[in-house]
Protein backbone atom coordinates (compact mmCIF):
# COMPACT_ATOMS: atom_id res chain seq x y z
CA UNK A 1 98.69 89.06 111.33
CA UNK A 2 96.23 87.22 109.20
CA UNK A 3 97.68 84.13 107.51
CA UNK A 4 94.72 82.55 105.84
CA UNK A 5 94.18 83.80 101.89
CA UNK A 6 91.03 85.11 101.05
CA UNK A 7 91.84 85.58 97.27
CA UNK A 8 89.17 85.71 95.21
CA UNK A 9 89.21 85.02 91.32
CA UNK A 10 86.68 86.94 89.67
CA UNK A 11 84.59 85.04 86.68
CA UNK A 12 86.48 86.88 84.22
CA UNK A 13 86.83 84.04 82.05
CA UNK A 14 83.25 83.11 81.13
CA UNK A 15 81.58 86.47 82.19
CA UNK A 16 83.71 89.35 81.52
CA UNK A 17 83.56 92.01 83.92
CA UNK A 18 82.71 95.67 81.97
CA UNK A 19 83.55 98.92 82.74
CA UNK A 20 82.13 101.52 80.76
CA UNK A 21 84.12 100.82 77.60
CA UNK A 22 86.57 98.40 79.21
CA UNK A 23 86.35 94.74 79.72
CA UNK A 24 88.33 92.84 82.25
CA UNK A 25 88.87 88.95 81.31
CA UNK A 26 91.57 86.32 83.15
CA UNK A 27 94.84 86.22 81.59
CA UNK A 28 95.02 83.93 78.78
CA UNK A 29 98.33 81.41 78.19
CA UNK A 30 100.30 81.57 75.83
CA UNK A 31 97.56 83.38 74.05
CA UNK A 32 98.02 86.78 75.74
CA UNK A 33 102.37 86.39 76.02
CA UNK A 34 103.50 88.04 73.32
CA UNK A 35 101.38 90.62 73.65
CA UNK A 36 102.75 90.72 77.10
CA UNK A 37 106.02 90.51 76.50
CA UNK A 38 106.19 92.95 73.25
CA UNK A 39 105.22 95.74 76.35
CA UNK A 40 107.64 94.69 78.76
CA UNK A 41 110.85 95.43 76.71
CA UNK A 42 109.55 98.33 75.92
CA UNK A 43 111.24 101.57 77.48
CA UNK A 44 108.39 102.59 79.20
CA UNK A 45 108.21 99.64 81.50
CA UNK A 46 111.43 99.91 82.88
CA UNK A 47 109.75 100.07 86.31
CA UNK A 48 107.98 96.34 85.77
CA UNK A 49 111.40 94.97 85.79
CA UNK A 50 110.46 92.60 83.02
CA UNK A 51 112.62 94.04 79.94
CA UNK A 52 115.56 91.67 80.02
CA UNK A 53 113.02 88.64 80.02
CA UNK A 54 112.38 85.93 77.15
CA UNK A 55 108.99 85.53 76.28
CA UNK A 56 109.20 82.25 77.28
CA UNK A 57 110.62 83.78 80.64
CA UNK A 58 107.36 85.54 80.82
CA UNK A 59 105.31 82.51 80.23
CA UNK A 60 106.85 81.06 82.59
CA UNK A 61 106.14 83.57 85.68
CA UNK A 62 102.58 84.32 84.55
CA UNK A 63 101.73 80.56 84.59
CA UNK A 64 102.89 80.49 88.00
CA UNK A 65 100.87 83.55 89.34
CA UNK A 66 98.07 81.78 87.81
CA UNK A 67 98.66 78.60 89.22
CA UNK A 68 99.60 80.07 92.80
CA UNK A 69 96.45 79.98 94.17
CA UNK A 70 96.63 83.44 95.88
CA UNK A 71 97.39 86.06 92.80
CA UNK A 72 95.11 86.30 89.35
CA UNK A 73 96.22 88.34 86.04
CA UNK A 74 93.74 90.03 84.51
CA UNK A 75 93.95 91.62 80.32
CA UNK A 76 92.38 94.88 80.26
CA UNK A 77 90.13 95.41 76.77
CA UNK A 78 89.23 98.59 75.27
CA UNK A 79 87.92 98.39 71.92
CA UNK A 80 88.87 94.91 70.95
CA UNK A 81 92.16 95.53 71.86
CA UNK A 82 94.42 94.39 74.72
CA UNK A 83 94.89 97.54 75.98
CA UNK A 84 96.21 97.05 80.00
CA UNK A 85 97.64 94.05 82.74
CA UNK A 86 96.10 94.09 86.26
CA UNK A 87 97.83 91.78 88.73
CA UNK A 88 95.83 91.33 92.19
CA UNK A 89 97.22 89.23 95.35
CA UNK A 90 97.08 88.31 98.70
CA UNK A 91 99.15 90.30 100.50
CA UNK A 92 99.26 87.85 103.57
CA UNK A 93 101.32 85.34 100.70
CA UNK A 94 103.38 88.11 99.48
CA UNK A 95 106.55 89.37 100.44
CA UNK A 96 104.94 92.79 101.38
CA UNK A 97 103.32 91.13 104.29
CA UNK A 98 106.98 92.01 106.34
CA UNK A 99 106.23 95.42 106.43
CA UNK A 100 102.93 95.72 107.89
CA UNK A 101 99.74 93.72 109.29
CA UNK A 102 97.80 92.63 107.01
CA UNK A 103 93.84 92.63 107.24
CA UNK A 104 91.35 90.69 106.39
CA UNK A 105 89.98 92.29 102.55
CA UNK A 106 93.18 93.71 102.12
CA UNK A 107 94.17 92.93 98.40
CA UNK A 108 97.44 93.95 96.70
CA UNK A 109 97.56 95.52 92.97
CA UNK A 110 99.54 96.14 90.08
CA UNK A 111 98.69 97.71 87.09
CA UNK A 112 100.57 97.75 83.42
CA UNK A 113 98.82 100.07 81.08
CA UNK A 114 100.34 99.21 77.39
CA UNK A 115 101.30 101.68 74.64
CA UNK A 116 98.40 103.07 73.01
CA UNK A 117 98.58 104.30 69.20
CA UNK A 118 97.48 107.74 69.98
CA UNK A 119 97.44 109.74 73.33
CA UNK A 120 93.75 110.41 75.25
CA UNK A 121 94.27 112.60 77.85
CA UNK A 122 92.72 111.18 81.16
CA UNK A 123 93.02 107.60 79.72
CA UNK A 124 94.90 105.98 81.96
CA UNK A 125 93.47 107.36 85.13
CA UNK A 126 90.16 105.90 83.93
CA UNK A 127 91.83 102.50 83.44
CA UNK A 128 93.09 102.36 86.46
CA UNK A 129 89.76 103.90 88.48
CA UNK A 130 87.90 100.79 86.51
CA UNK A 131 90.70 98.33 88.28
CA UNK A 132 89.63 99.97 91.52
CA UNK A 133 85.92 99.33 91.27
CA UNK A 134 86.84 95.76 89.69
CA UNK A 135 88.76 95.20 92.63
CA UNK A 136 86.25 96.41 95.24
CA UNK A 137 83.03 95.21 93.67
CA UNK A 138 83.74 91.48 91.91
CA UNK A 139 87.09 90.96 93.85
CA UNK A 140 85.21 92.56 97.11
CA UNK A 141 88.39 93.92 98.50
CA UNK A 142 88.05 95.69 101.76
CA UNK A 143 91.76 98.15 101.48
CA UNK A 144 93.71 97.96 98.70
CA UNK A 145 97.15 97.85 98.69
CA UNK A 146 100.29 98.88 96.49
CA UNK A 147 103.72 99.30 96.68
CA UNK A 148 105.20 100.96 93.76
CA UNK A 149 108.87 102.07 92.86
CA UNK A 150 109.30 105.50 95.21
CA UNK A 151 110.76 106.79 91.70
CA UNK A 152 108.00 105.95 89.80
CA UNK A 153 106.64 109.41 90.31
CA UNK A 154 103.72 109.12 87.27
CA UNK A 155 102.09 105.86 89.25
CA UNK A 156 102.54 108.12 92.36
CA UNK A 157 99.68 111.03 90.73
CA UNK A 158 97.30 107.94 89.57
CA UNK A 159 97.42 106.72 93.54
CA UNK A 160 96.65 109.71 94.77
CA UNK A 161 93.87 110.30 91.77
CA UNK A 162 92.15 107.30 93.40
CA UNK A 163 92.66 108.07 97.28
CA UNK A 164 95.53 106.35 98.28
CA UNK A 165 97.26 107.26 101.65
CA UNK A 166 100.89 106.77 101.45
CA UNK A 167 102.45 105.36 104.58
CA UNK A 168 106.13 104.98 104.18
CA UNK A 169 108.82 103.83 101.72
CA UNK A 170 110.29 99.86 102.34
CA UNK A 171 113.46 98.38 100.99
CA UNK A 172 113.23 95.51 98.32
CA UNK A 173 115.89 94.06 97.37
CA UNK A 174 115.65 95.45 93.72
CA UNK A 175 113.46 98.58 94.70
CA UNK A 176 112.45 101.51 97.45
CA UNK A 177 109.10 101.13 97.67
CA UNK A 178 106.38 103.44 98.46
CA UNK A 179 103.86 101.63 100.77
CA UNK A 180 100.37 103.04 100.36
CA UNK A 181 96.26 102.26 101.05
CA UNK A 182 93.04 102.81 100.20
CA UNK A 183 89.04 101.48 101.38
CA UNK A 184 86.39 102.18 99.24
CA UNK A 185 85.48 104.85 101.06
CA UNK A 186 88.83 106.64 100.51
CA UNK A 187 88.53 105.88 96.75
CA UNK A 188 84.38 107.39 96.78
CA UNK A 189 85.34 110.08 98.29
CA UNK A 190 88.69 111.13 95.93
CA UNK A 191 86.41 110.24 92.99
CA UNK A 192 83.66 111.70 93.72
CA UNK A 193 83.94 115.39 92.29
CA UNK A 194 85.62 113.87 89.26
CA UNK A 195 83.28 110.77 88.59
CA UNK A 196 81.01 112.87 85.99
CA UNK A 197 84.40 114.67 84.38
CA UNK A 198 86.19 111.01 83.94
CA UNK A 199 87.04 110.30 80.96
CA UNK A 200 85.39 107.15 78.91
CA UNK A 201 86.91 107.22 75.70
């Protein structure tokens, strides 16, 4: 197993990655908490596990991601607005490194796409194709990999939208999770007859 991190930190902060009309940028503290926290007690995030949290509470973990060396944050922009929260990681300093071997250019994800005023249909498979090609272009990420709630069956259709092979489900202590992958050239090729059809709102 590969121990040494290779985490990269895009230049979010002072070059702003864009993706058609979304721009990545490196989370911002305590500027970008409430926002953050105002989504997490929210209903729909049950799955992020962050609802019973202060936003203090919240402060507190996202400083330490920051600050960990081997995971960023990322605020997701789409019209001025914050709009979603990617989380990328090391997998060989995460916990998900017990349940398989991790590679060099593997890079974990998590994505948090927030309540939007109005729905767009295709919007947040767009979102989350732009985290891909973040992730494999400025991030260069070789496999990426995710382990989502087995349950969370709507994070489950984006996956496979973007290529990802599941593998198996592993036990966390607060969660089954669904342990799946995906190179760039899995992701090319799922995307491929839909790239021209995607929608950019």
């Amino acid at each position: 197993m590969r121990t040494e991190a290779m985490h990269r930190r895009a230049d979010a902060a002072t070059s702003p990655y864009r993706d058609h009309d979304f721009v990545f940028r490196l989370l911002q503290i305590p500027d970008d908490i409430p926002t953050l926290h105002n989504w997490f007690v929210q209903q729909r995030a049950a799955f992020w596990l962050l609802q019973d949290k202060t936003e203090d509470e919240v402060r507190r973990i996202y400083q330490d991601m920051m600050d960990s060396g081997h995971a960023t944050a990322y605020m997701g922009w789409y019209q001025g607005r914050p709009t979603f929260l990617a989380e990328c990681y090391d997998p060989a300093h995460d916990r998900i490194r017990q349940f398989y071997d991790v590679q060099a250019g593997d890079l974990g994800m998590h994505i948090f796409v927030g309540p939007r005023r109005e729905h767009v249909s295709g919007f947040s498979r767009a979102v989350f194709h732009a985290l891909m090609r973040f992730m494999f272009t400025h991030l260069e990420a070789q496999r990426i990999v995710v382990e989502p709630d087995a349950n969370n069956h709507r994070i489950h259709a984006l996956n496979r939208s973007a290529g990802f092979v599941y593998d198996r489900n592993v036990v966390f202590p607060e969660k089954i999770a669904s342990l799946a992958f995906c190179t760039r050239r899995d992701f090319e090729s799922a995307t491929a007859a839909i790239i021209n059809e995607e929608v950019h709102p």
